[in-house]
Protein backbone atom coordinates (compact mmCIF):
# COMPACT_ATOMS: atom_id res chain seq x y z
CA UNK A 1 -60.53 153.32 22.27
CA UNK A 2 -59.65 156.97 22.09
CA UNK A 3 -59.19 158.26 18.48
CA UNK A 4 -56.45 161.57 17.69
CA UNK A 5 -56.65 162.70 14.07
CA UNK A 6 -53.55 164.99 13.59
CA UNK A 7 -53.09 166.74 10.37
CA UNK A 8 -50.78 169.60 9.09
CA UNK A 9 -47.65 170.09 6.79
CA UNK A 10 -45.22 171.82 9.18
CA UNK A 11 -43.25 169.39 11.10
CA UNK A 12 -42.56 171.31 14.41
CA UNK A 13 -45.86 172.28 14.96
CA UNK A 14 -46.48 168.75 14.16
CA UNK A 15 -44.27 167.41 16.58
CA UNK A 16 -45.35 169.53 19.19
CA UNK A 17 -48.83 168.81 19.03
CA UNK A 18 -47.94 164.73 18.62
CA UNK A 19 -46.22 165.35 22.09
CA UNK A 20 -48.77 166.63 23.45
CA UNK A 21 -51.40 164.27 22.85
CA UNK A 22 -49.10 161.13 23.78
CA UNK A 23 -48.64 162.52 27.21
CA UNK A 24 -52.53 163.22 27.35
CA UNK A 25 -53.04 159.77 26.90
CA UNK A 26 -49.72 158.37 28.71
CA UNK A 27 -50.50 160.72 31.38
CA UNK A 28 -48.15 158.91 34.45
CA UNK A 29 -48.65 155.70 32.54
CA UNK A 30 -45.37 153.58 31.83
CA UNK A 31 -44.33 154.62 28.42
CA UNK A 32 -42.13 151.91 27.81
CA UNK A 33 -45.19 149.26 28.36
CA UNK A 34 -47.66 151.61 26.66
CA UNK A 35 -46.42 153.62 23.72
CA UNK A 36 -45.86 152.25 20.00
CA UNK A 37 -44.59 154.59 17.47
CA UNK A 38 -44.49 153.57 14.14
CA UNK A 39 -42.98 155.79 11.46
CA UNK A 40 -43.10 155.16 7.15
CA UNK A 41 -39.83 153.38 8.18
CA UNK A 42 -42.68 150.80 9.19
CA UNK A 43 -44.69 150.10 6.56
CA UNK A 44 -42.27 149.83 3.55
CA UNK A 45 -42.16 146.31 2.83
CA UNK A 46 -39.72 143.93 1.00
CA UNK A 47 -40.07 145.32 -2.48
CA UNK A 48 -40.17 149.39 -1.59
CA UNK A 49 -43.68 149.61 -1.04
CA UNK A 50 -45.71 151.06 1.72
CA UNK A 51 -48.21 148.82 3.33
CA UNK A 52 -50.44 149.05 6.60
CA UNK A 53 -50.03 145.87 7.84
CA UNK A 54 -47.86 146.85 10.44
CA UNK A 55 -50.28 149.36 11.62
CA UNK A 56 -53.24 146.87 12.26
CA UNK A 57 -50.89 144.35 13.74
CA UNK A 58 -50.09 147.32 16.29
CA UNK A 59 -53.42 148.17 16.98
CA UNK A 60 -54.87 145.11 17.29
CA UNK A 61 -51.73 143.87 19.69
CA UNK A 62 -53.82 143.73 23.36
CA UNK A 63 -51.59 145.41 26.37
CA UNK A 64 -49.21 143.29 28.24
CA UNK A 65 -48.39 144.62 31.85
CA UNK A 66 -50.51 147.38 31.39
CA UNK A 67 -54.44 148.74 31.06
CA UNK A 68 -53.63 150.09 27.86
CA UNK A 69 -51.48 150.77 24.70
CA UNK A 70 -50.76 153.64 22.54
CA UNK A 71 -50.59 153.56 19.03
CA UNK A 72 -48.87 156.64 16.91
CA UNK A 73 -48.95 156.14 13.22
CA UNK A 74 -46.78 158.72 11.75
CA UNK A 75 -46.30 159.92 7.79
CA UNK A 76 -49.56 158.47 7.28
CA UNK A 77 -49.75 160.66 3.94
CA UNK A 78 -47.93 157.08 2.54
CA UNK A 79 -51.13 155.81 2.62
CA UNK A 80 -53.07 158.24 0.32
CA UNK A 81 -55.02 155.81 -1.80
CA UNK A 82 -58.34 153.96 -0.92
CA UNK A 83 -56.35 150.33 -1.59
CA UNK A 84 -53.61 151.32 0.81
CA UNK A 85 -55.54 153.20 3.55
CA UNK A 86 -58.66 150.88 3.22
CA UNK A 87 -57.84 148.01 5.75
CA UNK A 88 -57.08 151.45 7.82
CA UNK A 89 -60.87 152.31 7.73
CA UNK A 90 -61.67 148.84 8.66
CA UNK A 91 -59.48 149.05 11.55
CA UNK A 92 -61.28 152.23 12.81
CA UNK A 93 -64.71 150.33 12.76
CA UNK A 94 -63.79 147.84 14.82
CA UNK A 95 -61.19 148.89 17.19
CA UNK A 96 -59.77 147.23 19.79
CA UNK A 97 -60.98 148.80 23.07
CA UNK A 98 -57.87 148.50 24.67
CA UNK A 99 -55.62 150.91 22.03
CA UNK A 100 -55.39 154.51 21.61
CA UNK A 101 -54.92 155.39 18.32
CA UNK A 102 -52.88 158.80 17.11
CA UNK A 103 -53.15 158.80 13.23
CA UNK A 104 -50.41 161.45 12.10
CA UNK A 105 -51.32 162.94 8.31
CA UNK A 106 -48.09 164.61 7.72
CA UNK A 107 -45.99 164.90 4.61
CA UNK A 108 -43.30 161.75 4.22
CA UNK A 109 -39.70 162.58 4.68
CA UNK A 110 -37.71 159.50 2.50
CA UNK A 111 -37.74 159.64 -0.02
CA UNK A 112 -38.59 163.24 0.08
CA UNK A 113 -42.51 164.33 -1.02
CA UNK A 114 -42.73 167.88 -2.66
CA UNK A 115 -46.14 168.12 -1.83
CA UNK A 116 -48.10 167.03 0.94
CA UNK A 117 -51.38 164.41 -0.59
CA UNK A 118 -54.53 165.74 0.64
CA UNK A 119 -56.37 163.76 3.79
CA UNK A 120 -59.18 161.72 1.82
CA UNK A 121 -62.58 162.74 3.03
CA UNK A 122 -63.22 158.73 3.64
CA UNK A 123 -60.18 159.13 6.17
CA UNK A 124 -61.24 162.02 7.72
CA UNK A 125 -65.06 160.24 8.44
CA UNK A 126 -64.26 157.20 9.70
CA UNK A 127 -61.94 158.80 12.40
CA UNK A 128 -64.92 161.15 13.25
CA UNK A 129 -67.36 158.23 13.36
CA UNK A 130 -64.88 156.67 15.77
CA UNK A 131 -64.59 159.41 17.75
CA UNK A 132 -62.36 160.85 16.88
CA UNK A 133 -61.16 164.61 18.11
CA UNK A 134 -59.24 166.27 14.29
CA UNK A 135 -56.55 168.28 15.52
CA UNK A 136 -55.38 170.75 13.04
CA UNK A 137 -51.86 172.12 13.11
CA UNK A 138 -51.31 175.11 10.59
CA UNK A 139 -51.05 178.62 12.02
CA UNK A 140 -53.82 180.48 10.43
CA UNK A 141 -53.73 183.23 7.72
CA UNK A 142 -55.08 186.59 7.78
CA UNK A 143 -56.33 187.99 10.74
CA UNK A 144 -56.68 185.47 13.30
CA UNK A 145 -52.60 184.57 12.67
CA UNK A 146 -51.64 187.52 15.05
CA UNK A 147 -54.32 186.08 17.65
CA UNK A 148 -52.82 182.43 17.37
CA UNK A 149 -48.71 183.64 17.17
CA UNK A 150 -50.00 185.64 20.48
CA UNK A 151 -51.47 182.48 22.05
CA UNK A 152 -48.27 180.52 21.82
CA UNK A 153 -46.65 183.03 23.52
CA UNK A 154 -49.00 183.17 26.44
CA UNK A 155 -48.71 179.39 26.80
CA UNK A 156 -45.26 179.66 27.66
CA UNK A 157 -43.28 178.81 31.00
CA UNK A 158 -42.20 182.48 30.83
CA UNK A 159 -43.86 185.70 30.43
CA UNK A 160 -43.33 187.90 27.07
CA UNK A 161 -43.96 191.96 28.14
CA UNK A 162 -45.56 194.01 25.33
CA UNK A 163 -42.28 194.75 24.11
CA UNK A 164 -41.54 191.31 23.55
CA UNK A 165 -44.42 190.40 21.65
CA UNK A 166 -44.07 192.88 19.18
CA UNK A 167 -40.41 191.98 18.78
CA UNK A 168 -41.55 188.10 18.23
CA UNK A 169 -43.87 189.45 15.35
CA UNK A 170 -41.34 191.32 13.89
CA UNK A 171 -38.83 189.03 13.95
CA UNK A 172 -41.20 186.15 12.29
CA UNK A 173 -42.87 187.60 9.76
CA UNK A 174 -45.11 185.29 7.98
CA UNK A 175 -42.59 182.36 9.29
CA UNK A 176 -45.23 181.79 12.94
CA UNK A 177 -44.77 178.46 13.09
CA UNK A 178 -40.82 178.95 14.22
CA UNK A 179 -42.37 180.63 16.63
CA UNK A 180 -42.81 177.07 19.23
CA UNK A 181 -38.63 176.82 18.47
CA UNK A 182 -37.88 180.35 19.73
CA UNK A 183 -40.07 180.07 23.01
CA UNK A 184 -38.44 176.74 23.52
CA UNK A 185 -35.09 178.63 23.04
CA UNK A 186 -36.07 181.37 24.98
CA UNK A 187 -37.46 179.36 28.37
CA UNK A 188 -34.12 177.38 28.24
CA UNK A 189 -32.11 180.69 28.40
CA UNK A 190 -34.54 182.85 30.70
CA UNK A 191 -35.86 180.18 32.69
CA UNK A 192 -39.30 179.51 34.18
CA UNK A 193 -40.72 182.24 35.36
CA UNK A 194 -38.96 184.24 33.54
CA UNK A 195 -39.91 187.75 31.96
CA UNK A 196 -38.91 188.33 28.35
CA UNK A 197 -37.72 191.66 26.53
CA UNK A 198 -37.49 192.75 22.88
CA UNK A 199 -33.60 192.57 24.01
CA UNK A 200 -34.06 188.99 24.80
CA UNK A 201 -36.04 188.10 21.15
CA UNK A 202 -32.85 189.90 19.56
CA UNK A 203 -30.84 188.29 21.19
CA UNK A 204 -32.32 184.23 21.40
CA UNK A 205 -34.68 184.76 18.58
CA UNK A 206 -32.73 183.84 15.04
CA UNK A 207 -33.19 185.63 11.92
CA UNK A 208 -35.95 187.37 10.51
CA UNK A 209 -38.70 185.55 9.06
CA UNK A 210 -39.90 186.50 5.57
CA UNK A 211 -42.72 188.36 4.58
CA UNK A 212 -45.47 188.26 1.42
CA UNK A 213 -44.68 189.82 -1.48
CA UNK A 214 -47.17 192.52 -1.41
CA UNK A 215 -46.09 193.94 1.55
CA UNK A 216 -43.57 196.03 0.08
CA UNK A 217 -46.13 196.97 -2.56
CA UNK A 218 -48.59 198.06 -0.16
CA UNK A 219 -45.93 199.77 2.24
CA UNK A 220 -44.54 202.15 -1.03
CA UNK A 221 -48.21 202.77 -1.85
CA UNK A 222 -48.90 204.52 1.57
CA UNK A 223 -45.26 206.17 1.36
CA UNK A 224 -43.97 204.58 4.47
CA UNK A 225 -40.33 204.31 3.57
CA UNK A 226 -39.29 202.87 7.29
CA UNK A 227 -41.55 200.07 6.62
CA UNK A 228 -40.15 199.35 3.30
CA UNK A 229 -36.86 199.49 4.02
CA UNK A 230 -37.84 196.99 7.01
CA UNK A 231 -39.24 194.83 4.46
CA UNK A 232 -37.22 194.78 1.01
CA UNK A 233 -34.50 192.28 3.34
CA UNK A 234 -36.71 189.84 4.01
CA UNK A 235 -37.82 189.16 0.26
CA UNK A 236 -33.86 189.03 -0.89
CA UNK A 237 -33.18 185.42 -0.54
């Protein structure tokens, strides 16, 4: 059994990375015989209340017609407490050899949750101990956040000139993550093979991201006044 842990609280950057590790493990497999998504829609049962039974049933289902199945638990964040994501743990100690399992720790969507529970470190251990490979989704703060936004770009179908990039940071701010919309939005207009422009971000990119607070702060403090004035819009709401 192959193990994917997939955590983060941003749900395109969620989605993209649950695509991307369902066609790792489809690969040219049928995806009709193979894949099994299950979303919180799943597990709520006939009094309101989330339960993981439908989870073990699907990973403990053998394959029919096919070498191997695919499992995708989404919103697993409905399971935050050690009675509800117990039988869970259990499952990941004795898997069934024939299932793939993608365990999604994302924030649920209905009824809507305000704040993300964290993963439990019990969670987190028993996938390890199973093998499996964590795969965490938030862009990163600080100084390796340029280094990452820049990465998506180069990943792309099409080719973003210097210009480009420095539009794309612009244009985002501290908003990165909408930065796997706007290359998808970009490729589709372009197409492969493409090179982009700063014209192109203005044009296909959206609005401007917003920005921390203290960047206005520290932009008066050195008496930049371009920089400010590029600023001050994206903290009026």
């Amino acid at each position: 059994m192959v193990v994917r842990l997939i955590v983060g609280d941003d749900p395109v950057l969620i989605g993209e990375a649950v695509t991307s590790v369902i066609d790792d493990l489809i690969g040219d497999g049928d995806r009709s015989l193979m894949l099994e998504l299950l979303t919180e829609m799943d597990y709520r049962n006939d009094d309101g209340l989330w339960e993981s039974a439908k989870v073990l049933d699907a990973a403990r289902t053998p394959p029919f017609l096919t070498e191997r199945r695919v499992v995708v638990v989404r919103h697993m964040s409905r399971f935050s407490r050690k009675d509800e994501y117990g039988p869970i743990l259990d499952l990941l100690g004795g898997p069934l050899d024939t299932t793939d399992l993608v365990l999604v720790w994302e924030r649920g969507i209905e009824p809507k949750v305000d704040r993300m529970p964290a993963l439990p470190k019990a969670v987190k251990e028993a996938a390890e101990l199973a093998g499996a490979e964590v795969v965490q989704t938030a862009a990163p703060k600080g100084k390796a956040a340029g280094d990452w936004l820049r990465g998506q770009l180069a990943c792309s179908t099409i080719h973003f000139d210097r210009s480009a990039v420095s539009a794309v940071e612009q244009l985002l701010g501290e908003d990165r993550s909408r930065v796997v919309g706007l290359v998808r939005t970009i490729e589709g207009a372009l197409g492969e093979g493409a090179i982009a422009t700063a014209a192109d971000v203005a044009t296909f990119g959206g609005e401007k991201g917003s920005t921390v607070p203290w960047a206005l702060d520290d932009a008066v403090d050195k008496g930049d006044v371009a920089a400010a004035l590029a600023i001050l819009p994206r903290l009026i709401p």
